[in-house]
C-alpha atoms as a PDB file:
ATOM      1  CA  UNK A   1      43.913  20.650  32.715  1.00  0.00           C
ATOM      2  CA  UNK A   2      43.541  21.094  36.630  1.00  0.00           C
ATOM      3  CA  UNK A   3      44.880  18.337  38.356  1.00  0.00           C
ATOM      4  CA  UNK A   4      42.775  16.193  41.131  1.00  0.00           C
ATOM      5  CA  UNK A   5      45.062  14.166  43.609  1.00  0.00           C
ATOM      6  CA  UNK A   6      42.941  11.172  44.355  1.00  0.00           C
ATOM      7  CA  UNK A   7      44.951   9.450  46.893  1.00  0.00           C
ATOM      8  CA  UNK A   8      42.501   6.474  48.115  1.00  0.00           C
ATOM      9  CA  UNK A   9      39.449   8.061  46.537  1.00  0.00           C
ATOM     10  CA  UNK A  10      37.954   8.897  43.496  1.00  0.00           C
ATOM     11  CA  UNK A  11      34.999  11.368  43.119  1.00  0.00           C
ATOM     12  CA  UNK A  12      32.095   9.139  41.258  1.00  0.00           C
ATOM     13  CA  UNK A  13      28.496  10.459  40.827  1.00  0.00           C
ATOM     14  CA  UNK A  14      26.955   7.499  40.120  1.00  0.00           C
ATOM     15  CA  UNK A  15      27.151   3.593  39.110  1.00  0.00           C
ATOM     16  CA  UNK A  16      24.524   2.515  37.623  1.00  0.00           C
ATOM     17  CA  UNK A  17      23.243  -1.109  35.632  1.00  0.00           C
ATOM     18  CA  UNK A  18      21.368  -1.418  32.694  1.00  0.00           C
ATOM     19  CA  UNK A  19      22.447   1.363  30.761  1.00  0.00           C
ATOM     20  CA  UNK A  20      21.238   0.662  27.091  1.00  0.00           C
ATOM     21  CA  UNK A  21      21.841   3.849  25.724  1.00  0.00           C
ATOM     22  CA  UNK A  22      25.678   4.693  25.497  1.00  0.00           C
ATOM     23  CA  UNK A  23      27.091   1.569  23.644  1.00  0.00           C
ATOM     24  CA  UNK A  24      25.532  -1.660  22.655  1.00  0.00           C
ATOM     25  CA  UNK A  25      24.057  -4.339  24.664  1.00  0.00           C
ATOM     26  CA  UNK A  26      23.115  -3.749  28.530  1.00  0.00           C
ATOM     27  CA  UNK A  27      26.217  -2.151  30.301  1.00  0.00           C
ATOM     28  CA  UNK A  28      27.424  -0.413  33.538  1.00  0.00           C
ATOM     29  CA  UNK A  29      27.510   3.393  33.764  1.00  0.00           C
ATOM     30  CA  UNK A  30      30.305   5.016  35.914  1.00  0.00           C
ATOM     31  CA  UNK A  31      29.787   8.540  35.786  1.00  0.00           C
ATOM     32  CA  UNK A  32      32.682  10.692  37.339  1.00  0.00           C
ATOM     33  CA  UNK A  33      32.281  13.726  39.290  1.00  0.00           C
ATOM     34  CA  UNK A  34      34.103  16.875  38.120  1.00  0.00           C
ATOM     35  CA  UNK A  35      34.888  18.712  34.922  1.00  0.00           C
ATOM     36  CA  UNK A  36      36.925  21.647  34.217  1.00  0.00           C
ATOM     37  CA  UNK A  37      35.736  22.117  30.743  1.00  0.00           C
ATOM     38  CA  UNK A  38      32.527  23.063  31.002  1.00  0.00           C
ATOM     39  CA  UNK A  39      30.510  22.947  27.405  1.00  0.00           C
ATOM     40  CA  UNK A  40      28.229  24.988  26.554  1.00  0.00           C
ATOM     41  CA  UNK A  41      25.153  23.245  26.828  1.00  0.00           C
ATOM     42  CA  UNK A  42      26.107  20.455  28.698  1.00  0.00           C
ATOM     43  CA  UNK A  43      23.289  18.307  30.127  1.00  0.00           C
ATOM     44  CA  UNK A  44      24.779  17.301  33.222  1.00  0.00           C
ATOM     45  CA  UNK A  45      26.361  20.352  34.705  1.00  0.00           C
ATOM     46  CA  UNK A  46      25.558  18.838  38.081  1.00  0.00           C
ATOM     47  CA  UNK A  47      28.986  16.982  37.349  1.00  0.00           C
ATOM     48  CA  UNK A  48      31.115  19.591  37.143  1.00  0.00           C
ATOM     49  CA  UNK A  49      32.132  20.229  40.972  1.00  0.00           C
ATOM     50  CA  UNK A  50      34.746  18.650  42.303  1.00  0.00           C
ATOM     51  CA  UNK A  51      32.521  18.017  45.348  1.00  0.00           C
ATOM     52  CA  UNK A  52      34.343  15.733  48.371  1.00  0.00           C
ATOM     53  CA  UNK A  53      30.564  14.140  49.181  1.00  0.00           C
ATOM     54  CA  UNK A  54      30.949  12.056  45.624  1.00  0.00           C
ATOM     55  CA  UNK A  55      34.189  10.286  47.173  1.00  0.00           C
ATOM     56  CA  UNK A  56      34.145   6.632  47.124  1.00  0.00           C
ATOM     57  CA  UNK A  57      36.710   4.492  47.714  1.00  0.00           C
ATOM     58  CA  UNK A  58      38.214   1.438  45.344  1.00  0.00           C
ATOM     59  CA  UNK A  59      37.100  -1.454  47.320  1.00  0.00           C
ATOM     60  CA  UNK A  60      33.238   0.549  46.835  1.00  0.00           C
ATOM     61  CA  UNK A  61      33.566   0.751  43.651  1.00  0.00           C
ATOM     62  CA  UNK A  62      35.272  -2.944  42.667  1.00  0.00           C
ATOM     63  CA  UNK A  63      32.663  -4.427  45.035  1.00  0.00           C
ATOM     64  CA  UNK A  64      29.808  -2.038  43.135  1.00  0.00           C
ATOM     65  CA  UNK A  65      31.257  -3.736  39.777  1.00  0.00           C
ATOM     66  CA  UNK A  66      31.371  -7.428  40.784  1.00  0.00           C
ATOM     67  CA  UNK A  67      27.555  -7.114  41.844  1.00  0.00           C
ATOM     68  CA  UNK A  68      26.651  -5.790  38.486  1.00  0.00           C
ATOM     69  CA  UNK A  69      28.689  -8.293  36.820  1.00  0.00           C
ATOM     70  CA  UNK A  70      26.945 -10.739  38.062  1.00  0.00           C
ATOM     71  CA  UNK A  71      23.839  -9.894  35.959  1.00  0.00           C
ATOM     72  CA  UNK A  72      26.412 -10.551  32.816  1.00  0.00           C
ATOM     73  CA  UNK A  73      26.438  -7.069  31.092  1.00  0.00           C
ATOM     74  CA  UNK A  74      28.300  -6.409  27.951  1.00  0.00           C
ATOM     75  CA  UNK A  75      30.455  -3.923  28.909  1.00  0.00           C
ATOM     76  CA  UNK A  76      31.038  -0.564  30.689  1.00  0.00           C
ATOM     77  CA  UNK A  77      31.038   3.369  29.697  1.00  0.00           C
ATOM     78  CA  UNK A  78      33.005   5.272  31.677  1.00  0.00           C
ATOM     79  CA  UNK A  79      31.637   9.085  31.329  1.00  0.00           C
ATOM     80  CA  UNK A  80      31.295  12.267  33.445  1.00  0.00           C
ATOM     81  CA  UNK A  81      32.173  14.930  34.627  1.00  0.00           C
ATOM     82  CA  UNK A  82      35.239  14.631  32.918  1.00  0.00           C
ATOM     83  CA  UNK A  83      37.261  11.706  33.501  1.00  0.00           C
ATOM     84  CA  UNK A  84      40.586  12.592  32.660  1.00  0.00           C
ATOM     85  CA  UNK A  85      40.575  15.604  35.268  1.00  0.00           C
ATOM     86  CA  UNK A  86      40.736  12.591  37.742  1.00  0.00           C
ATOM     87  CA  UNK A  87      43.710  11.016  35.609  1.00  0.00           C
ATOM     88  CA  UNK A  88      45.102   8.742  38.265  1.00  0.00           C
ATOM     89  CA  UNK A  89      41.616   7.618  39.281  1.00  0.00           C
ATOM     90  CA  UNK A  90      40.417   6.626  36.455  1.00  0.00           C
ATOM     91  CA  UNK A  91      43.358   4.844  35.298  1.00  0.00           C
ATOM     92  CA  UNK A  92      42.937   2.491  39.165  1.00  0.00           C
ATOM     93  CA  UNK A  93      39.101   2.515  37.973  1.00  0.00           C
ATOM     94  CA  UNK A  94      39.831   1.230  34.440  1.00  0.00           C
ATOM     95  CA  UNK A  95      42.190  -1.340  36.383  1.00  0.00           C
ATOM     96  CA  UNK A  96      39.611  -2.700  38.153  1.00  0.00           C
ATOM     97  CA  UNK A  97      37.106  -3.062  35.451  1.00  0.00           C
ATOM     98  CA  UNK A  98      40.089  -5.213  33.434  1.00  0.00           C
ATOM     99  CA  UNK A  99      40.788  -7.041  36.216  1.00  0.00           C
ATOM    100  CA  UNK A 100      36.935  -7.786  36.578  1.00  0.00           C
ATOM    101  CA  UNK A 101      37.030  -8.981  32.783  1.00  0.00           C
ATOM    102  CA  UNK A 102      34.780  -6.994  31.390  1.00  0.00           C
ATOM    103  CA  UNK A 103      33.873  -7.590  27.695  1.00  0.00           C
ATOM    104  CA  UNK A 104      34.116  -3.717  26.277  1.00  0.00           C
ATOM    105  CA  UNK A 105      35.109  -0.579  27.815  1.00  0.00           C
ATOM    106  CA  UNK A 106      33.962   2.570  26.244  1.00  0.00           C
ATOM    107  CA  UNK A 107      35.046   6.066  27.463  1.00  0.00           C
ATOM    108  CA  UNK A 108      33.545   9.460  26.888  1.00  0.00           C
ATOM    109  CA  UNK A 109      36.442  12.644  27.085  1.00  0.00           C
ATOM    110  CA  UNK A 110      36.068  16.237  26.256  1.00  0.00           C
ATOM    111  CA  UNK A 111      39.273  16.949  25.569  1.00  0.00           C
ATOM    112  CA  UNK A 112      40.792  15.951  21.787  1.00  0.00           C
ATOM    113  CA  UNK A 113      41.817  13.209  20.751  1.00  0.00           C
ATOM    114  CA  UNK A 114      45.604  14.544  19.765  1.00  0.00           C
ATOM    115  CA  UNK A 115      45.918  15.593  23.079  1.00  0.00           C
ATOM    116  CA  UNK A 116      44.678  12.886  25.043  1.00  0.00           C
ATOM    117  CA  UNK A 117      47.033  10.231  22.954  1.00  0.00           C
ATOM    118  CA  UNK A 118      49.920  12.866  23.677  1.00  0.00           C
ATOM    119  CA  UNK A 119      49.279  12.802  26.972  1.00  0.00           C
ATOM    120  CA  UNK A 120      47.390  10.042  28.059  1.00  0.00           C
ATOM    121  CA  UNK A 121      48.385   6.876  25.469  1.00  0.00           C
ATOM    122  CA  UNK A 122      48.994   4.529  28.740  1.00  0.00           C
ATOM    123  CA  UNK A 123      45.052   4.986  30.025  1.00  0.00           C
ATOM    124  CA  UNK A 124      43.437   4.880  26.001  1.00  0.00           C
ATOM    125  CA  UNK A 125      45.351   1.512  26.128  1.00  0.00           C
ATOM    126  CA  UNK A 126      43.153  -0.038  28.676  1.00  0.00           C
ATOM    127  CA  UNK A 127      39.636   1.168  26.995  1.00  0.00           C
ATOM    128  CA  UNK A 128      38.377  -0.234  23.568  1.00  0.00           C
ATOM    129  CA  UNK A 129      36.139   2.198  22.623  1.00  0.00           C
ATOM    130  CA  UNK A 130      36.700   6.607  23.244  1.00  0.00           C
ATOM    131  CA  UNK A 131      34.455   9.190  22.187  1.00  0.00           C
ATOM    132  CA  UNK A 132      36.563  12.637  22.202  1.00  0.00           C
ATOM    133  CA  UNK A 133      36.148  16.062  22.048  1.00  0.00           C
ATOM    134  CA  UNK A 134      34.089  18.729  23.517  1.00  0.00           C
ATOM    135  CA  UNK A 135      30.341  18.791  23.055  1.00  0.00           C
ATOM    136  CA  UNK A 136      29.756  22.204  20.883  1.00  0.00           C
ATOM    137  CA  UNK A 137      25.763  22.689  21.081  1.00  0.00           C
ATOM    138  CA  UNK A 138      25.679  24.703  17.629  1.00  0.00           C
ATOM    139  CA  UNK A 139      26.549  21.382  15.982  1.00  0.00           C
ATOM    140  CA  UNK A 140      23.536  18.919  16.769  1.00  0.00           C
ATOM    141  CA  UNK A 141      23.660  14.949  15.149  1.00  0.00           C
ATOM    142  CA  UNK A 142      22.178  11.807  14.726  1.00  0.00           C
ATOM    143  CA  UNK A 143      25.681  10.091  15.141  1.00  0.00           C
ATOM    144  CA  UNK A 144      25.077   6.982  17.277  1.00  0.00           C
ATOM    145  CA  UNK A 145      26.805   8.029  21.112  1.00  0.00           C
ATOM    146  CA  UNK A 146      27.713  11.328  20.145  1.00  0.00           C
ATOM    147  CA  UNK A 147      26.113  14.580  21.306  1.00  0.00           C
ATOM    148  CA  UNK A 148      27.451  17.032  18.523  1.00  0.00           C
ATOM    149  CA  UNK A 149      28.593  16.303  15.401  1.00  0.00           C
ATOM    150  CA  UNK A 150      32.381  17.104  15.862  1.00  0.00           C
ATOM    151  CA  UNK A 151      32.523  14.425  18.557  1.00  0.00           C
ATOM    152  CA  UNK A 152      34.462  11.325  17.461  1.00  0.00           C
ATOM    153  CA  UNK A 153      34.686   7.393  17.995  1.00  0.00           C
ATOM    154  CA  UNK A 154      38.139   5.917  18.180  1.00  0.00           C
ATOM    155  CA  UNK A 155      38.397   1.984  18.136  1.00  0.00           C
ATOM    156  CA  UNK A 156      41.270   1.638  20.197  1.00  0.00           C
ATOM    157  CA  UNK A 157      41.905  -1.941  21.065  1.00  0.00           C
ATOM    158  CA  UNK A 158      42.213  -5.003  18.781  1.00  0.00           C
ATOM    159  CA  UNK A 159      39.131  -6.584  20.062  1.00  0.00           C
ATOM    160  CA  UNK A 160      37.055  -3.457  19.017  1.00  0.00           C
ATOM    161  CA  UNK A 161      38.296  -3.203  15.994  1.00  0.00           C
ATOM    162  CA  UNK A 162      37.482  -6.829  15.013  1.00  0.00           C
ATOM    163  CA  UNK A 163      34.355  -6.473  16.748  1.00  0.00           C
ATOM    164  CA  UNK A 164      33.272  -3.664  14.617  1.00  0.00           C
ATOM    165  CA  UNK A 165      35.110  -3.923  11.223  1.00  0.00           C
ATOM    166  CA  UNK A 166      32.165  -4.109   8.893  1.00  0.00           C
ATOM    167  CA  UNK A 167      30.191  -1.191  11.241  1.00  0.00           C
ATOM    168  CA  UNK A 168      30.469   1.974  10.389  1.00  0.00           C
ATOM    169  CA  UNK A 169      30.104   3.661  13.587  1.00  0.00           C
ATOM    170  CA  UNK A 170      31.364   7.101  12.359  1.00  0.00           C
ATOM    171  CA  UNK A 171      28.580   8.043   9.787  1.00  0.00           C
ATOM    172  CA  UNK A 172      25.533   5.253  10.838  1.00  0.00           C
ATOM    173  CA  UNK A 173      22.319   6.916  12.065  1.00  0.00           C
ATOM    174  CA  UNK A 174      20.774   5.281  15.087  1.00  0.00           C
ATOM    175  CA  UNK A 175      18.728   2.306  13.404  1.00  0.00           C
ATOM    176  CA  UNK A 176      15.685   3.626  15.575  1.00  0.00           C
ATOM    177  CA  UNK A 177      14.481   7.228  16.952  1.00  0.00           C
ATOM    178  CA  UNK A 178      17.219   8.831  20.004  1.00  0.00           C
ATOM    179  CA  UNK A 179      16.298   6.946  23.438  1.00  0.00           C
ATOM    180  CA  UNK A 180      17.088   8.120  26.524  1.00  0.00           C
ATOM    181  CA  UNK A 181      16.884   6.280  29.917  1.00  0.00           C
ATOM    182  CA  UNK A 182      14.837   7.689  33.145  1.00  0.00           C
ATOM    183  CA  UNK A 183      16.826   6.251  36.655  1.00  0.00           C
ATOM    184  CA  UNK A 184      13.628   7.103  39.772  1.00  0.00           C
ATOM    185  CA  UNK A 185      15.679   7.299  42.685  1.00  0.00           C
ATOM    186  CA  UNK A 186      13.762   8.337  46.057  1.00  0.00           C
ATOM    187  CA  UNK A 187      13.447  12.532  44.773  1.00  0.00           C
ATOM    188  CA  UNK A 188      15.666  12.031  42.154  1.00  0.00           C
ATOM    189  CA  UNK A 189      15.511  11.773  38.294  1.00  0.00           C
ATOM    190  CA  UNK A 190      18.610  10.404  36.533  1.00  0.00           C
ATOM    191  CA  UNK A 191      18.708  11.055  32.633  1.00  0.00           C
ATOM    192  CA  UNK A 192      20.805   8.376  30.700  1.00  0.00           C
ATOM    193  CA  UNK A 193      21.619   8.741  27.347  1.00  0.00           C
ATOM    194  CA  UNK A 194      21.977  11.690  24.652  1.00  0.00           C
ATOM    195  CA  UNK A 195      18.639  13.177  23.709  1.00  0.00           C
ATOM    196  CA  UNK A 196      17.438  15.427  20.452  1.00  0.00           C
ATOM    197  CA  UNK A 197      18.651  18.821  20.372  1.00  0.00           C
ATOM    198  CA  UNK A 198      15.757  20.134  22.164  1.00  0.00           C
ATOM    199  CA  UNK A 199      14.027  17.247  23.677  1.00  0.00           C
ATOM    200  CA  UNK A 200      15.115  17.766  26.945  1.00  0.00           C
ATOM    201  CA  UNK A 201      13.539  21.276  26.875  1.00  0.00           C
ATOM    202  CA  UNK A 202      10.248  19.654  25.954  1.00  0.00           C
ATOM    203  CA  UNK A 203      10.195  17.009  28.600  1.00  0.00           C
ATOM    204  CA  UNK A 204      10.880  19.700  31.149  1.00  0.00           C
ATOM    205  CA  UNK A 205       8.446  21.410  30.435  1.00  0.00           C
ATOM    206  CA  UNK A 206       5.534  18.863  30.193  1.00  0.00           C
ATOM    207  CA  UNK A 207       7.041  17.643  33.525  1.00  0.00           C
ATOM    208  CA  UNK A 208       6.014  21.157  35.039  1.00  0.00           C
ATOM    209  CA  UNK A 209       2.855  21.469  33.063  1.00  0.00           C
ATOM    210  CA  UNK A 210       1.950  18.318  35.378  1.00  0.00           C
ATOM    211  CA  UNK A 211       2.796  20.551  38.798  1.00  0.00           C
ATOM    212  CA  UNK A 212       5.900  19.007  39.200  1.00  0.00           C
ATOM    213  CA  UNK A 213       9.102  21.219  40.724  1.00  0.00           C
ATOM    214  CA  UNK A 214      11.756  20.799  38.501  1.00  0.00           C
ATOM    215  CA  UNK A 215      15.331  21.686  40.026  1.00  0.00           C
ATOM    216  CA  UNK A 216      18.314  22.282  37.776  1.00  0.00           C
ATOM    217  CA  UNK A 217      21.623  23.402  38.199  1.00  0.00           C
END
């Protein structure tokens, strides 16, 4: 795993409120910037430099949190980029979100679960809720939060596992069709969620059918 000194920064992509599609109720997004591990597949490649212009600071990010908090949100998902590339970050991010109080914490990793507990026990202590291992496009799924069908949910904390004793989260099929979440942002379009195997292809193309420039990574 390559190893990012974060000092006073961390890189972050974006922060973002409602997000309705990675967890239950409305939540905060924090999407990190970076990944070393680089899926085949992967939707949001854009994440994967390690690129100095995404730094923000912790007072940015605490004081981003408290606004969104104010519009009382269930929870947060932590995603990426990978996350635990930017161990010490995220482990002064996740910090701030429990001092904030935050209901539920969810975090998306890459890397596997037996490694990550190895490794990593004293940050998957602070988060109720990870989804591990790497997104492998050959196995596509209906699994609620997950992208392929290796990908697993780990209820870490007490209060999750109360929370969701009588829910089978590991084998329940999304109650509705896949949703995904469009962010308009001056000339930007920010995809939230995990689409259909497929579907992002399709919107693509419609979106150029309509003379639209579509720029990807």
């Amino acid at each position: 795993m390559k190893k990012i000194q974060t000092g006073d920064k961390v890189l972050i992509n974006h922060i973002y409120y409602p997000v309705k599609t990675l967890g239950f109720g409305n939540r905060i997004g924090i999407w990190f910037q970076g990944c070393t591990i680089h899926c085949k597949g992967c939707m949001s490649k854009y994440t994967w430099d390690f690129d100095p212009k995404y730094s923000m600071n912790y007072d940015e990010i605490s004081k981003s949190l408290k606004k969104h908090k104010k519009n009382k949100p269930f929870g947060i998902t932590i995603s990426g980029g990978e996350p635990f590339d930017q161990a010490p970050g995220l482990l002064k991010v996740l910090k701030i979100c429990r001092m904030l109080h935050f209901n539920e914490i969810m975090l998306y990793s890459g890397y596997k679960f037996n490694y990550l507990s190895k490794n990593y026990s004293y940050i998957l202590n602070m988060v109720d809720i990870l989804i591990s291992e790497p997104f492998i496009e050959s196995l596509p799924t209906n699994k609620i939060w997950r992208g392929s069908a290796n990908q697993e949910i780990h209820l870490i904390s007490k209060e999750a596992i109360k929370r969701y004793k009588d829910v089978d989260l590991d084998t329940e099929i999304c109650k509705r069709k896949k949703s995904i979440q469009f962010e308009v942002s001056r000339d930007s379009l920010f995809i939230i969620g995990i689409p259909r195997r497929g579907d992002l292809n399709k919107l693509i193309e419609k979106i150029k059918n309509q003379g639209v420039m579509i720029w990807q990574k």
